[in-house]
Protein backbone atom coordinates (compact mmCIF):
# COMPACT_ATOMS: atom_id res chain seq x y z
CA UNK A 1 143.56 106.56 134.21
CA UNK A 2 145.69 107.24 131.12
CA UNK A 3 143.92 108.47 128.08
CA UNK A 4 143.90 106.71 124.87
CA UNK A 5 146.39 108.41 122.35
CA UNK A 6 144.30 109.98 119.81
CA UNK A 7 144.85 109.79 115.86
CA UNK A 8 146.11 112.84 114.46
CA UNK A 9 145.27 113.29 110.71
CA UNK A 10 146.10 115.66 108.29
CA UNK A 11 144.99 115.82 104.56
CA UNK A 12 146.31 117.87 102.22
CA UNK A 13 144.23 117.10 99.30
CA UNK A 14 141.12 115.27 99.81
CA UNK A 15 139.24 115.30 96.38
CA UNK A 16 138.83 111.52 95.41
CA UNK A 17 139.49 112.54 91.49
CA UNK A 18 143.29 113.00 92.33
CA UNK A 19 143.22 109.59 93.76
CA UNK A 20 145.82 107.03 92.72
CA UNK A 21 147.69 110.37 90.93
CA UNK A 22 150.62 112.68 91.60
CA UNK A 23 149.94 116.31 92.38
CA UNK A 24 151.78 119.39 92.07
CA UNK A 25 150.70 122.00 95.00
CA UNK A 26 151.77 125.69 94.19
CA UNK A 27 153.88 125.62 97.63
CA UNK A 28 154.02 124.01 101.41
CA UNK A 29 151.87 126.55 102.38
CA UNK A 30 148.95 126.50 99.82
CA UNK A 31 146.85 123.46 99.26
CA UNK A 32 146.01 124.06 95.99
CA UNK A 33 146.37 121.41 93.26
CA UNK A 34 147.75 122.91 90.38
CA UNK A 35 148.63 120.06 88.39
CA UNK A 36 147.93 116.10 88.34
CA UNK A 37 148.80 113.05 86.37
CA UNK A 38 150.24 109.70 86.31
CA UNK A 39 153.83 110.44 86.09
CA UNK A 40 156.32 113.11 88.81
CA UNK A 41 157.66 114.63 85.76
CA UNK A 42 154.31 115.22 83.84
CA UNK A 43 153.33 117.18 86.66
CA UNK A 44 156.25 119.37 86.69
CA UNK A 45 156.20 119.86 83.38
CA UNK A 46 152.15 121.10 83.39
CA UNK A 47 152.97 123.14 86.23
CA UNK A 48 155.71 125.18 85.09
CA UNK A 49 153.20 125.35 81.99
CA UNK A 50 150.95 126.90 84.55
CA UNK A 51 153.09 129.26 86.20
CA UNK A 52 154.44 127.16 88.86
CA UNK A 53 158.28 126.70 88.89
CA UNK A 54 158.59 125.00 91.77
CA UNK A 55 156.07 123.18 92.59
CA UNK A 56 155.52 120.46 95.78
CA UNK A 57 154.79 117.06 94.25
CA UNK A 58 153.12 114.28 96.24
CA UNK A 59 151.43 111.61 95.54
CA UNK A 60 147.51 110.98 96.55
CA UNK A 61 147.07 107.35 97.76
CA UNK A 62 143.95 105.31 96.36
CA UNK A 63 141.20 104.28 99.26
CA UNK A 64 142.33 104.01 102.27
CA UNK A 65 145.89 103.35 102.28
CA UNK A 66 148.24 105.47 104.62
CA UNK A 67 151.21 106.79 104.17
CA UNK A 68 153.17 108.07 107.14
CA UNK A 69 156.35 110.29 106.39
């Protein structure tokens, strides 16, 4: 009997106040939020404020929508 493929999730931020909102992380390998806001370049711009040059910017989905990359 086959088993029944199993969902594989993986959240990189989960706090609902960055819902709906881009974040800048301070790399790939750190999850920490180190900027948000409504608009890509915002966050950049608060970042590099903050000491981030490069910064990975996502964006956090609202509810439960999915987004599959």
């Amino acid at each position: 009997m086959k088993r029944a493929a199993e969902k594989q999730v993986q959240v990189l931020v989960s706090e609902k106040k960055h819902a709906g909102k881009y974040v800048a992380l301070e790399s790939f390998r750190s999850h920490r939020v180190v900027a948000s806001g409504k608009t890509p370049e915002g966050v950049v711009k608060l970042s590099e404020k903050r000491g981030v040059p490069d910064p990975v910017i996502l964006f956090v989905p609202k509810g439960d929508m999915t987004q599959i990359f």
